[in-house]
N, C-alpha and C. Protein backbone atom coordinates (compact mmCIF):
# COMPACT_ATOMS: atom_id res chain seq x y z
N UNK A 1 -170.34 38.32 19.09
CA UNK A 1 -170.72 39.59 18.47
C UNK A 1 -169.53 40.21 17.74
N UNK A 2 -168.84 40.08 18.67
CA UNK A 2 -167.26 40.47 17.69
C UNK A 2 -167.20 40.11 16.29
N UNK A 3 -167.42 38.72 16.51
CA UNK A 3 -167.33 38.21 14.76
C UNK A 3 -167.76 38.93 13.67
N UNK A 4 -169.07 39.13 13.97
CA UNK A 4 -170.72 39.51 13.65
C UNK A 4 -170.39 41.34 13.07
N UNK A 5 -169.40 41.97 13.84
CA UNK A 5 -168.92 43.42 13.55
C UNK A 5 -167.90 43.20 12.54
N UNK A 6 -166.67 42.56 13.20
CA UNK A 6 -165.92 42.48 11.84
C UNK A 6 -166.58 41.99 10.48
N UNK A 7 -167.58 41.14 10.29
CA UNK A 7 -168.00 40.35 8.90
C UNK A 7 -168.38 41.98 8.50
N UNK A 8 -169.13 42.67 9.35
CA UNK A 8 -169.87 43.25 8.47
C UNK A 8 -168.91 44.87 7.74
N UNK A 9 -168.46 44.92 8.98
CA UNK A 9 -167.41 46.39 8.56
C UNK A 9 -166.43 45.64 7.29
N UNK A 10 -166.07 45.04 7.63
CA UNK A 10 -165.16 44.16 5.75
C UNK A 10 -165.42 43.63 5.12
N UNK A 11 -167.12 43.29 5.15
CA UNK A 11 -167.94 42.93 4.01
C UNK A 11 -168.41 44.07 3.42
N UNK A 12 -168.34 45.13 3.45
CA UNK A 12 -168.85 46.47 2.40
C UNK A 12 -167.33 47.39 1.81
N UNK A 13 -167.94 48.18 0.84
CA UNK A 13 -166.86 49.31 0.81
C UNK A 13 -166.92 50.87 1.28
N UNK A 14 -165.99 50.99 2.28
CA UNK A 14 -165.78 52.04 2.84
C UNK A 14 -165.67 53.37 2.12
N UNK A 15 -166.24 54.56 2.57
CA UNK A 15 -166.28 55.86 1.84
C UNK A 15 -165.32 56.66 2.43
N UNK A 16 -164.30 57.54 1.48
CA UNK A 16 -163.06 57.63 1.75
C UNK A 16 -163.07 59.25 0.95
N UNK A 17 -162.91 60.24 2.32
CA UNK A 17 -162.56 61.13 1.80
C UNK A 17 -161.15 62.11 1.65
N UNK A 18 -160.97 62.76 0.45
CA UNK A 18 -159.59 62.78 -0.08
C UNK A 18 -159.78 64.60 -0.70
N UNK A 19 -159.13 65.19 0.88
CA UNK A 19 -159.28 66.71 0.47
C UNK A 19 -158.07 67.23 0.77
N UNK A 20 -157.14 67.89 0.02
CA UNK A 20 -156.21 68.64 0.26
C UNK A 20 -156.36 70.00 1.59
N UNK A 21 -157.54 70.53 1.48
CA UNK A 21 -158.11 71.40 2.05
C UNK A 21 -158.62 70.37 3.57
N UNK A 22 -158.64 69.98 3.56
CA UNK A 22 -158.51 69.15 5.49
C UNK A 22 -157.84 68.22 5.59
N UNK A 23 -158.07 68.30 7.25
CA UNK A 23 -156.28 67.97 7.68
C UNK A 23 -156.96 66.22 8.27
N UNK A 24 -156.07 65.63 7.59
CA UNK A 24 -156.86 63.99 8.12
C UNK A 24 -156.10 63.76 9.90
N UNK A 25 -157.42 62.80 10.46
CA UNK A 25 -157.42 62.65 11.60
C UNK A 25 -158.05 61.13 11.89
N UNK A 26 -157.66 60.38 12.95
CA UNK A 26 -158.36 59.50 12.88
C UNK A 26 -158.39 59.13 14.65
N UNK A 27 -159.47 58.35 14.83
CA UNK A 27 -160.18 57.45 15.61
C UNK A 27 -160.79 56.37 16.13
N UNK A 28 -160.84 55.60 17.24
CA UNK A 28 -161.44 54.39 17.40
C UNK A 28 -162.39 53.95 18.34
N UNK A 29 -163.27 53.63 18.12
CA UNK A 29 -164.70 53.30 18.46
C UNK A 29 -164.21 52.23 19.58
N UNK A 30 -164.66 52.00 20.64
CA UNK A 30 -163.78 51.10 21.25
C UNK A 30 -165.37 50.67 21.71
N UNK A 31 -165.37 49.10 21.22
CA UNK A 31 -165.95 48.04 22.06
C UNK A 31 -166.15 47.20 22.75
N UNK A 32 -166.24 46.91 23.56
CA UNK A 32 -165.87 45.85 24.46
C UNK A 32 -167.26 45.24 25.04
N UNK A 33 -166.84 43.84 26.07
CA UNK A 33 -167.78 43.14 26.63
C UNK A 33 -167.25 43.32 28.04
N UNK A 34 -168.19 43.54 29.32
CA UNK A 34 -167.86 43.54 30.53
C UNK A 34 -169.19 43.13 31.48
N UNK A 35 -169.09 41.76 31.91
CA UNK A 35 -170.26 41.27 33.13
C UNK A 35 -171.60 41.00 31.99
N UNK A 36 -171.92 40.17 31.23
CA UNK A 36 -172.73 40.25 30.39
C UNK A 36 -173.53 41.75 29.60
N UNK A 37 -172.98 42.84 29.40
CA UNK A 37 -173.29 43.94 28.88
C UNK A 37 -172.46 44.31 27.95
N UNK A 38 -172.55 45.04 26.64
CA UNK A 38 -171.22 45.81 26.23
C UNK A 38 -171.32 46.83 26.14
N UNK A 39 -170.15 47.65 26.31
CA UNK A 39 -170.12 49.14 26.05
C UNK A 39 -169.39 49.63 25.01
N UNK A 40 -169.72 51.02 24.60
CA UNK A 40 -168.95 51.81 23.87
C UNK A 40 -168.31 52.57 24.71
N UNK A 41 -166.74 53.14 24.42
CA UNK A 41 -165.92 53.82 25.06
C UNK A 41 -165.58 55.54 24.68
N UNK A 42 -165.76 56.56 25.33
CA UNK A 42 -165.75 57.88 25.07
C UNK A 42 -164.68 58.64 25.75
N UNK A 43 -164.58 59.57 25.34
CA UNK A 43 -164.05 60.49 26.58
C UNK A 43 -164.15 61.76 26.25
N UNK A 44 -164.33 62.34 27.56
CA UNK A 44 -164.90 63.98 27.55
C UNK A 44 -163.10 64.83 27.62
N UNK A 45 -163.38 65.66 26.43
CA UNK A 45 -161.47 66.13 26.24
C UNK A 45 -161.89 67.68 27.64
N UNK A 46 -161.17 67.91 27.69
CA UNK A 46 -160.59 68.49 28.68
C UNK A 46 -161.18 70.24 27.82
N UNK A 47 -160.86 71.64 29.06
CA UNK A 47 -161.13 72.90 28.07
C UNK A 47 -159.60 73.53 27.94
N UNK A 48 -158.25 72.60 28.28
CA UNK A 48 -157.43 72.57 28.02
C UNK A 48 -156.69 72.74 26.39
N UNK A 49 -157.52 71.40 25.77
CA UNK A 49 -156.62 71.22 24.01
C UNK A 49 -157.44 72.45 23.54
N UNK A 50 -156.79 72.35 22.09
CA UNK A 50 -156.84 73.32 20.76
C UNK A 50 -157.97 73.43 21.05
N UNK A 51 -158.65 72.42 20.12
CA UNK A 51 -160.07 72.62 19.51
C UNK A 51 -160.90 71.53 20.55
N UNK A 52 -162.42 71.78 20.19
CA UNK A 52 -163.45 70.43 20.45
C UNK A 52 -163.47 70.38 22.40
N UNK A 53 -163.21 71.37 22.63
CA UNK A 53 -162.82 71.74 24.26
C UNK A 53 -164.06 70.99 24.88
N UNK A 54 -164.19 70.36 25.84
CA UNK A 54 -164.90 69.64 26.53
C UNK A 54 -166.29 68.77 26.01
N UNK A 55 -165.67 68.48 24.83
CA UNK A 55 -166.41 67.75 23.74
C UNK A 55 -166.46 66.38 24.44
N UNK A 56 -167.55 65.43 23.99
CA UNK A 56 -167.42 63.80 24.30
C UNK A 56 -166.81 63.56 23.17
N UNK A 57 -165.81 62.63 22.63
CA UNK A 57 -165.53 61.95 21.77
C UNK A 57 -164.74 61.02 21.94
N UNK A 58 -164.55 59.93 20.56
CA UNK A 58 -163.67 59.07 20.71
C UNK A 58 -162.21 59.25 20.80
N UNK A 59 -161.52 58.16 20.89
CA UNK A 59 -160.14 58.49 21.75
C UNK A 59 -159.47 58.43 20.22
N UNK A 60 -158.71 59.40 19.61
CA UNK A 60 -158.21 59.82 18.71
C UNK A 60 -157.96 61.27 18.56
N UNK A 61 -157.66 61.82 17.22
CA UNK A 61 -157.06 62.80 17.11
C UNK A 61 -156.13 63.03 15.71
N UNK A 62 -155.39 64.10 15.49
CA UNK A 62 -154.42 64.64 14.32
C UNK A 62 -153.25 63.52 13.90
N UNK A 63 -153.90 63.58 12.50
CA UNK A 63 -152.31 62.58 11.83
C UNK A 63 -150.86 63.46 12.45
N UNK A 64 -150.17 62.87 12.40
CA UNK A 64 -148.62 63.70 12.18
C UNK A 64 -147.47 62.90 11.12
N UNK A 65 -146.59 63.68 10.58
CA UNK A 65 -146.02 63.04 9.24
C UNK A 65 -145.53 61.79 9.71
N UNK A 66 -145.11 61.31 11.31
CA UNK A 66 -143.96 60.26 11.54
C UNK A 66 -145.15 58.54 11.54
N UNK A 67 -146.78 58.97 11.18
CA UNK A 67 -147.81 58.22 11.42
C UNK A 67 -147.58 57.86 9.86
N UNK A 68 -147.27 56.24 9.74
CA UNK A 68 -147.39 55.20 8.75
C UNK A 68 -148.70 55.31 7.76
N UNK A 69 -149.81 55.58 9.03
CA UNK A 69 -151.18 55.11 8.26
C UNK A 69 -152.31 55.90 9.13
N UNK A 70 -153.48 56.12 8.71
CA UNK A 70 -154.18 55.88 9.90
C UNK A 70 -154.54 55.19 11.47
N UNK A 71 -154.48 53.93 10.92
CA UNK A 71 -154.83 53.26 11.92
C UNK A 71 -153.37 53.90 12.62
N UNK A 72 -152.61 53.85 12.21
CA UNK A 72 -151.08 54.50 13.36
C UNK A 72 -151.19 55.28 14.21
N UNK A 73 -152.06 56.63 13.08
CA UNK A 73 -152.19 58.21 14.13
C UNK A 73 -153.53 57.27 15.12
N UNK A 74 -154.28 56.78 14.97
CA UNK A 74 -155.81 56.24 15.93
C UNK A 74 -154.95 55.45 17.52
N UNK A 75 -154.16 54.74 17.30
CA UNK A 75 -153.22 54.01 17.72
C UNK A 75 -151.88 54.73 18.88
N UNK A 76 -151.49 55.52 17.90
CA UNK A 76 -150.86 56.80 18.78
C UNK A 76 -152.20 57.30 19.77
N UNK A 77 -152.71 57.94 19.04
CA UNK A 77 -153.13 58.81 19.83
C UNK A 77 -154.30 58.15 20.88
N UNK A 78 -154.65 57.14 20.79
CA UNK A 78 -155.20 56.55 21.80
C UNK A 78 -154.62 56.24 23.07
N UNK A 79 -153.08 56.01 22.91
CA UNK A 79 -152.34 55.83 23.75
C UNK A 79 -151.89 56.67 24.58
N UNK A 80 -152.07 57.94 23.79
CA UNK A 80 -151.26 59.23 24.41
C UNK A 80 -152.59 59.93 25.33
N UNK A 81 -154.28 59.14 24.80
CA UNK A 81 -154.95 60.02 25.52
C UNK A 81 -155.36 59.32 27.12
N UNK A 82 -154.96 57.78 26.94
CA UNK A 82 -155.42 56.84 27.74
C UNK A 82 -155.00 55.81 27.96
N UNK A 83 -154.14 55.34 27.55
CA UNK A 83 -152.65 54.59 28.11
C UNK A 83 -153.35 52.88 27.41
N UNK A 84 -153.99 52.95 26.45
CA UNK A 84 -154.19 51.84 25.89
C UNK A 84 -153.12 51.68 24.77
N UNK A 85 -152.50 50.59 25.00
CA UNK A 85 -151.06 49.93 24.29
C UNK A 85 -152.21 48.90 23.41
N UNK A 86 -150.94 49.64 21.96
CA UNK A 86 -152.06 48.75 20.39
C UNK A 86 -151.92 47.60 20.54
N UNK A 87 -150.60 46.97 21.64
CA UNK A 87 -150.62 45.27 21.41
C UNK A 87 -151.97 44.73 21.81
N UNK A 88 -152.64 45.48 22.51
CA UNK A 88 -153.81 45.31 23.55
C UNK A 88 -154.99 45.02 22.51
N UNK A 89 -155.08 45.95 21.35
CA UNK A 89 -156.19 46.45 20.65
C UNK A 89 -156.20 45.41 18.66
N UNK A 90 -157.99 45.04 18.95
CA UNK A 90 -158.05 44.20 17.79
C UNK A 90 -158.55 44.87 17.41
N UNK A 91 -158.05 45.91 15.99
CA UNK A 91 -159.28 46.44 14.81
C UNK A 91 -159.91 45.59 14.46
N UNK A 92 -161.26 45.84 14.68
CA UNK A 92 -162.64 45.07 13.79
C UNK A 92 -162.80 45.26 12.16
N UNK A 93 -162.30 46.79 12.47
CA UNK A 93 -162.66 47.32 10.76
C UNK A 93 -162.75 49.00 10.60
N UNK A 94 -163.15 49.75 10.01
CA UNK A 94 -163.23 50.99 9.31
C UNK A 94 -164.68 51.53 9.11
N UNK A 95 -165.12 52.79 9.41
CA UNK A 95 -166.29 53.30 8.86
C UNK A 95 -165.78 54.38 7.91
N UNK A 96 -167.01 55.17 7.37
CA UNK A 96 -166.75 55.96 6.22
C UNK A 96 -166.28 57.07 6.94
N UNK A 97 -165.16 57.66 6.14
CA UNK A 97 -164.73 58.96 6.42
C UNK A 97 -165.56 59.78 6.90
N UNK A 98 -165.18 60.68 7.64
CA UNK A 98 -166.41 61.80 7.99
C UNK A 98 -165.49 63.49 8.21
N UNK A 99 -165.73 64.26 7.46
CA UNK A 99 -165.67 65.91 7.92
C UNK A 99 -166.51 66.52 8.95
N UNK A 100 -165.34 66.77 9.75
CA UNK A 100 -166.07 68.22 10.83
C UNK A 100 -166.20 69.10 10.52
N UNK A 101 -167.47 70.13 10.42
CA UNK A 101 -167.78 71.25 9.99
C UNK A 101 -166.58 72.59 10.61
N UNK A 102 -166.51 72.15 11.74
CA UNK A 102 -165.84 73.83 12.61
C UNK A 102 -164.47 73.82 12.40
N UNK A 103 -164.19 72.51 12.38
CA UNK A 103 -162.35 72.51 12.27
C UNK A 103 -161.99 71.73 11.21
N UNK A 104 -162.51 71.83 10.11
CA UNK A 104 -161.85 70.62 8.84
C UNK A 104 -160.84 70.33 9.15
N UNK A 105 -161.48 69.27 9.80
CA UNK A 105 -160.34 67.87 9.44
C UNK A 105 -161.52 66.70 8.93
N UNK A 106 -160.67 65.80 8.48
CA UNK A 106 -161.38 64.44 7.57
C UNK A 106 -161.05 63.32 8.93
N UNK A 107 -162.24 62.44 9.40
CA UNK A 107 -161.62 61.89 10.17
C UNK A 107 -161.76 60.76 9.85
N UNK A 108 -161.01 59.38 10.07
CA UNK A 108 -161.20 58.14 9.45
C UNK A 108 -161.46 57.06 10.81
N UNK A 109 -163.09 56.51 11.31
CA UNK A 109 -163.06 56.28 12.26
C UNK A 109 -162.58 54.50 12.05
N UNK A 110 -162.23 54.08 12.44
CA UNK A 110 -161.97 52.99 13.09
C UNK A 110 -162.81 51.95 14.42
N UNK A 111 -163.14 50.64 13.96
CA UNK A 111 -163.63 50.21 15.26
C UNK A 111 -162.93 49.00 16.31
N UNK A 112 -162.59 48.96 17.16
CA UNK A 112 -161.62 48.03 17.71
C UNK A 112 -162.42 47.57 18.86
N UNK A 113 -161.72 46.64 19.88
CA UNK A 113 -161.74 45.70 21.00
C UNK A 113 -160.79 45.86 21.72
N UNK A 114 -160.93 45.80 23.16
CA UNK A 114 -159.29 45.43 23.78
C UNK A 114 -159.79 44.46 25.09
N UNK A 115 -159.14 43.93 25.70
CA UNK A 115 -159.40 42.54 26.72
C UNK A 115 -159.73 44.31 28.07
N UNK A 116 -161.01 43.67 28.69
CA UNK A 116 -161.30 44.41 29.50
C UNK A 116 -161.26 43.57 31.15
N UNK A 117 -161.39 43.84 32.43
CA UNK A 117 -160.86 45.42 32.52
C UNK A 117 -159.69 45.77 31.63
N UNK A 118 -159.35 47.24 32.06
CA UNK A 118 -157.89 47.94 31.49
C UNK A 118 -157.66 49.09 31.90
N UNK A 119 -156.42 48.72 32.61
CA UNK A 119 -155.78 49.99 33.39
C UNK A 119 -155.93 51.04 32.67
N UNK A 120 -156.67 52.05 32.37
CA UNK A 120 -156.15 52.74 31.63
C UNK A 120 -155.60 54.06 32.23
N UNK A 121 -154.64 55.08 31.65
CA UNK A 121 -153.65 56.23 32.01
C UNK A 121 -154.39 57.58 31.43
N UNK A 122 -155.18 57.93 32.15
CA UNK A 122 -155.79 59.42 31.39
C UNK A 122 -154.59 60.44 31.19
N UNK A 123 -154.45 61.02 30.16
CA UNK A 123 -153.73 61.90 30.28
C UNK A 123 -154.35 63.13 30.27
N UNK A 124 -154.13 63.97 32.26
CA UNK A 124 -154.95 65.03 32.34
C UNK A 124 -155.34 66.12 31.53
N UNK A 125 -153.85 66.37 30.78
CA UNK A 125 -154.09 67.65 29.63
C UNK A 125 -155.06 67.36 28.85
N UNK A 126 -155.60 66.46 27.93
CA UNK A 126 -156.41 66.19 27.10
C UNK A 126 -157.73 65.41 27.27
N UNK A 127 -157.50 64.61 28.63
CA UNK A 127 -158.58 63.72 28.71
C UNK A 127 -159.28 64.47 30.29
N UNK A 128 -160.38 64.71 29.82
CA UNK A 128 -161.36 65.12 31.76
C UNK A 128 -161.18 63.58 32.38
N UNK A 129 -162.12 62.90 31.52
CA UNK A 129 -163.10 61.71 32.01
C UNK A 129 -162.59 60.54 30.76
N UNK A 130 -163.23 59.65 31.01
CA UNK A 130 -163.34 58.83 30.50
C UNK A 130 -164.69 58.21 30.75
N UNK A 131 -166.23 57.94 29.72
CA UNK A 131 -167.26 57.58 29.90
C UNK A 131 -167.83 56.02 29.39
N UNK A 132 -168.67 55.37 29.94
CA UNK A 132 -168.24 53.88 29.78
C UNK A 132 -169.72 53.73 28.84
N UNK A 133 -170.60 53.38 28.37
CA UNK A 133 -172.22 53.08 27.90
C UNK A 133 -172.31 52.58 27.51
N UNK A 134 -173.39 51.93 28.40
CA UNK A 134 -173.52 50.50 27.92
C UNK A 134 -174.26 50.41 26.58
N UNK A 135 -174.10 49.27 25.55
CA UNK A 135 -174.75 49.29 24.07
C UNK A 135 -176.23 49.58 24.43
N UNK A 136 -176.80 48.88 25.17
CA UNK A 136 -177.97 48.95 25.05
C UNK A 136 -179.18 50.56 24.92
N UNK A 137 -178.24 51.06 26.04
CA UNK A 137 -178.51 52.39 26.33
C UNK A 137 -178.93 53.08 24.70
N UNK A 138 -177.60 52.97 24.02
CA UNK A 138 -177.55 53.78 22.71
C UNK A 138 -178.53 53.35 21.85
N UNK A 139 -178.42 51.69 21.89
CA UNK A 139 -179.55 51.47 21.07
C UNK A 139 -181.25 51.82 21.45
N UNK A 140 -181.61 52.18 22.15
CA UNK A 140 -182.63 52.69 22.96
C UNK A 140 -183.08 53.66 22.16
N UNK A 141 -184.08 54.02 21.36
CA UNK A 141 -184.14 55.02 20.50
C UNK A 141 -184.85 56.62 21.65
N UNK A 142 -184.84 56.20 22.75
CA UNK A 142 -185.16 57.04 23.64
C UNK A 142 -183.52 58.01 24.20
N UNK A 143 -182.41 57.31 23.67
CA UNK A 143 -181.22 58.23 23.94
C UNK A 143 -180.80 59.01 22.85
N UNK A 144 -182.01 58.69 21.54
CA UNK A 144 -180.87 59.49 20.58
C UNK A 144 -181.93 60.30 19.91
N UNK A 145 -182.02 61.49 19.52
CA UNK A 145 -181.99 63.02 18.97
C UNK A 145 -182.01 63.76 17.87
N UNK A 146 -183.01 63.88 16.87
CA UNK A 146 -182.32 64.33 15.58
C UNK A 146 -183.09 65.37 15.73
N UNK A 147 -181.74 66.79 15.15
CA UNK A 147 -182.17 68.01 15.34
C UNK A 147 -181.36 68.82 14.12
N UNK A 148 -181.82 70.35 14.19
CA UNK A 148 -180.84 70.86 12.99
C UNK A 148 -180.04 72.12 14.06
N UNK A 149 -179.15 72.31 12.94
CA UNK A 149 -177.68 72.96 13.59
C UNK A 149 -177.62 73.74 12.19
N UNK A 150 -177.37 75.29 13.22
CA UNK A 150 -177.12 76.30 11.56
C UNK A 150 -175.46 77.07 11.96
N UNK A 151 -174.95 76.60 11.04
CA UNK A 151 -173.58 77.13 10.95
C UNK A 151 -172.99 77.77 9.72
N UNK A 152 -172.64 79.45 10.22
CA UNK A 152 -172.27 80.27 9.11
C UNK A 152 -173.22 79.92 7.54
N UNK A 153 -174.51 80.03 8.14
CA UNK A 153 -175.96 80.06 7.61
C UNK A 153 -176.51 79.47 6.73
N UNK A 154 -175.75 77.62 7.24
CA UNK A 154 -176.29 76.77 6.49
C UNK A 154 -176.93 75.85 7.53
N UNK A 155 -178.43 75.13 7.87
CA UNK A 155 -178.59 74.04 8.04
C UNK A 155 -178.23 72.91 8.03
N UNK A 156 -177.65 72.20 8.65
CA UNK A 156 -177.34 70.81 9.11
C UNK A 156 -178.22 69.82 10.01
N UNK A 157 -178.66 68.96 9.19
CA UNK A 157 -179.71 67.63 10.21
C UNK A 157 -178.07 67.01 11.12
N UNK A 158 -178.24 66.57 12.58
CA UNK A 158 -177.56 66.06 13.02
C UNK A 158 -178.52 65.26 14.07
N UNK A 159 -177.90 64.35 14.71
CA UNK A 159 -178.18 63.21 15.33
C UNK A 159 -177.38 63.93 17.18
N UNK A 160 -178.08 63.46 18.25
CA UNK A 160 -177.30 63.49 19.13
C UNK A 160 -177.70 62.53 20.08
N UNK A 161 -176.89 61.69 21.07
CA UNK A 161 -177.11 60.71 21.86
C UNK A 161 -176.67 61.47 23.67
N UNK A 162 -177.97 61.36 24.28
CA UNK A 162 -177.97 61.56 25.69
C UNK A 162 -177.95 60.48 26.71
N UNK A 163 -177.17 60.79 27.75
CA UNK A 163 -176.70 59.16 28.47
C UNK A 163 -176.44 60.07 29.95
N UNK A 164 -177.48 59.95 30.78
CA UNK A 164 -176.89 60.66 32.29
C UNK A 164 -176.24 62.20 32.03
N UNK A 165 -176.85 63.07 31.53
CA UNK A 165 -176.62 64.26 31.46
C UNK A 165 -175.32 64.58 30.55
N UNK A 166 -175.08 63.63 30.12
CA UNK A 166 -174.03 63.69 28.62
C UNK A 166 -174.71 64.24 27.31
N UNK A 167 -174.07 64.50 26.36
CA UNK A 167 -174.55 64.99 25.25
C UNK A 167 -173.36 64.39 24.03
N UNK A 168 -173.90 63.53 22.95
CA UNK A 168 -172.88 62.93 22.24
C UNK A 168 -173.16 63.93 21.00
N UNK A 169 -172.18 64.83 20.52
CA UNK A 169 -173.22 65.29 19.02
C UNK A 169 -171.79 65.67 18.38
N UNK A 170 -172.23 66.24 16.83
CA UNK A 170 -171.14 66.18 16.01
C UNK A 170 -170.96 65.22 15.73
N UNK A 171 -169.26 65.16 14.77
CA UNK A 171 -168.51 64.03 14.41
C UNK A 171 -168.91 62.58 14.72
N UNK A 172 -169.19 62.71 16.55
CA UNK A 172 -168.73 61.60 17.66
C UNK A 172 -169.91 61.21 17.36
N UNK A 173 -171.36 62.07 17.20
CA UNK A 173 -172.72 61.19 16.81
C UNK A 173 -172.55 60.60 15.60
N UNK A 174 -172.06 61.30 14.54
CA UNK A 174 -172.29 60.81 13.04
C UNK A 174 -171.67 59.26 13.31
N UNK A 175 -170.16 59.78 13.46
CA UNK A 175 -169.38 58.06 13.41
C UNK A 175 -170.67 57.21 14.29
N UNK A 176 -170.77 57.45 15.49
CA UNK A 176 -171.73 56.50 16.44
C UNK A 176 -173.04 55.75 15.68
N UNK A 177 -173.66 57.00 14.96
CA UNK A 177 -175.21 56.71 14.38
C UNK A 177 -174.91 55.47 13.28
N UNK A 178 -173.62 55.46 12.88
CA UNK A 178 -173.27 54.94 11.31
C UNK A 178 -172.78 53.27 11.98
N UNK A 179 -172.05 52.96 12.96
CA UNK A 179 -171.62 52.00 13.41
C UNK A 179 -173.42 51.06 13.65
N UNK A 180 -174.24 51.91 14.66
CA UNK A 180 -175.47 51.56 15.17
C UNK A 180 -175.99 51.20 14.13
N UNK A 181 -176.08 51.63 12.69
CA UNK A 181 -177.15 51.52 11.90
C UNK A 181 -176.42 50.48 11.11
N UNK A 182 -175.37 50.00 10.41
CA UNK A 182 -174.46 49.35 10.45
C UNK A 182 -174.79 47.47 10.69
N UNK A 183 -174.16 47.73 12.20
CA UNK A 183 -174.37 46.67 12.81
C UNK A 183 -175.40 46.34 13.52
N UNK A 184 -176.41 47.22 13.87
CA UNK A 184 -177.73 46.66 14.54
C UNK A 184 -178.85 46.98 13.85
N UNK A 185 -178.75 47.34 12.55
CA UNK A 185 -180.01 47.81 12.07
C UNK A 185 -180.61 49.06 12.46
N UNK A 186 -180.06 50.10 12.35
CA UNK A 186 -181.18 51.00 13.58
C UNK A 186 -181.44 51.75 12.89
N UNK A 187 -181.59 52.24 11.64
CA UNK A 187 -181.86 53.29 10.68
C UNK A 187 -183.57 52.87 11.19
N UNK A 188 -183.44 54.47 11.47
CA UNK A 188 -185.00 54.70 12.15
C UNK A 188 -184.90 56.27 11.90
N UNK A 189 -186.03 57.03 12.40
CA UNK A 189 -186.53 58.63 12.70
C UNK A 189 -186.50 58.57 14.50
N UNK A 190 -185.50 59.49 14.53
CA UNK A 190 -185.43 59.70 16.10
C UNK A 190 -186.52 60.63 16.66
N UNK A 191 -186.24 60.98 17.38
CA UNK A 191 -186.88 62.42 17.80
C UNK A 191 -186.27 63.62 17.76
C-alpha cells in the first residue's frame, strides 16, 4: 500500500498556497501498518499551547527562520511533539496546501511512514494524548460528517470524522478528507 500512496501523491500536481498575510506551517499525516490493520496517527494538543487548545491534529506546527524547508519545520516539529527522529520517517509525498480560518496560517501537509512499534516521547506541554485509528474506521462513511460552520458571518461546508468520542474537524479534517479521497476513492456525500 505504501507504494500505491507514494505513486499517487507524486503522480499529480500539488496546490500551493503563497500568502504574505499567513504564517506557513507544516505537518505529517503519519501512516503506518500494525498486526494486519493500518492506522492514521493524531494527537490531541494539550489547553496549554497558543492556539488550537485541545484540538485533535496532526503532529506538526509553525515554520521558524532556522527551518530549510517545510518538510524541516514537519520534521522538527514532530520530534519536539513526540520524539519521532526523521531518520525513522519515509515521506510518501505532499497534499495541497490548506488555510486555517481562526489563526492564518497556510499549512503544507505532508504524508509519511515510520517502522512501527515506536517509542514515542510525548512532550507534556503540547501533546495530551496521542490517538491511534485504524484506516478502516475513517474509511467507514459512518465516521465522517459534513456540516456548516459560520465564522465572523460567513458559512463554511466542513467535513468532521468521529472515532470513540473524538471529534476530527477543521484543518485536521480537510487535510484527512483530501488524503481519503485521494488514495481510496472516497469522494462521496457524508452525512
Amino acid at each position: 500500500m505504501k507504494k500505491n500512496i507514494e505513486k499517487i501523491l507524486c503522480g499529480r500536481k500539488k496546490k500551493s498556497i503563497i500568502d504574505a498575510a499567513l504564517s506557513p506551517a507544516a505537518v505529517i499525516l503519519f501512516f503506518y501498518h500494525d498486526k494486519e490493520k493500518y492506522f492514521i496517527l493524531f494527537t490531541e494538543r494539550t489547553n496549554k499551547v497558543e492556539t488550537h487548545k485541545g484540538e485533535i491534529s496532526f503532529p506538526g506546527g509553525a515554520c521558524r527562520h532556522k527551518d530549510v524547508n517545510r518538510a524541516a519545520t514537519a520534521m522538527r516539529e514532530c520530534f519536539e511533539e513526540i520524539g519521532v527522529h526523521e531518520r525513522d520517517v519515509e515521506i510518501l509525498g505532499e497534499l495541497d496546501d490548506i488555510v486555517t480560518i481562526t489563526s492564518n496560517y497556510v499549512i503544507t501537509p505532508f504524508v509519511g511512514t515510520f517502522p512501527y512499534p515506536y517509542n514515542f516521547v510525548i512532550n507534556e506541554f503540547e501533546v495530551h494524548r496521542i490517538i491511534e485509528i485504524p484506516l478502516a474506521v475513517l474509511l467507514d462513511s459512518n465516521s465522517a460528517h459534513e456540516s456548516h460552520w459560520f465564522y465572523e458571518g460567513t458559512s463554511y461546508s466542513t467535513f468532521s470524522y468521529h472515532y470513540q468520542g473524538n471529534i476530527i474537524w477543521g484543518a485536521t479534517a480537510a487535510i484527512l478528507k483530501q488524503f481519503l479521497d485521494l488514495v481510496f476513492n472516497q469522494s462521496q456525500k457524508y452525512d
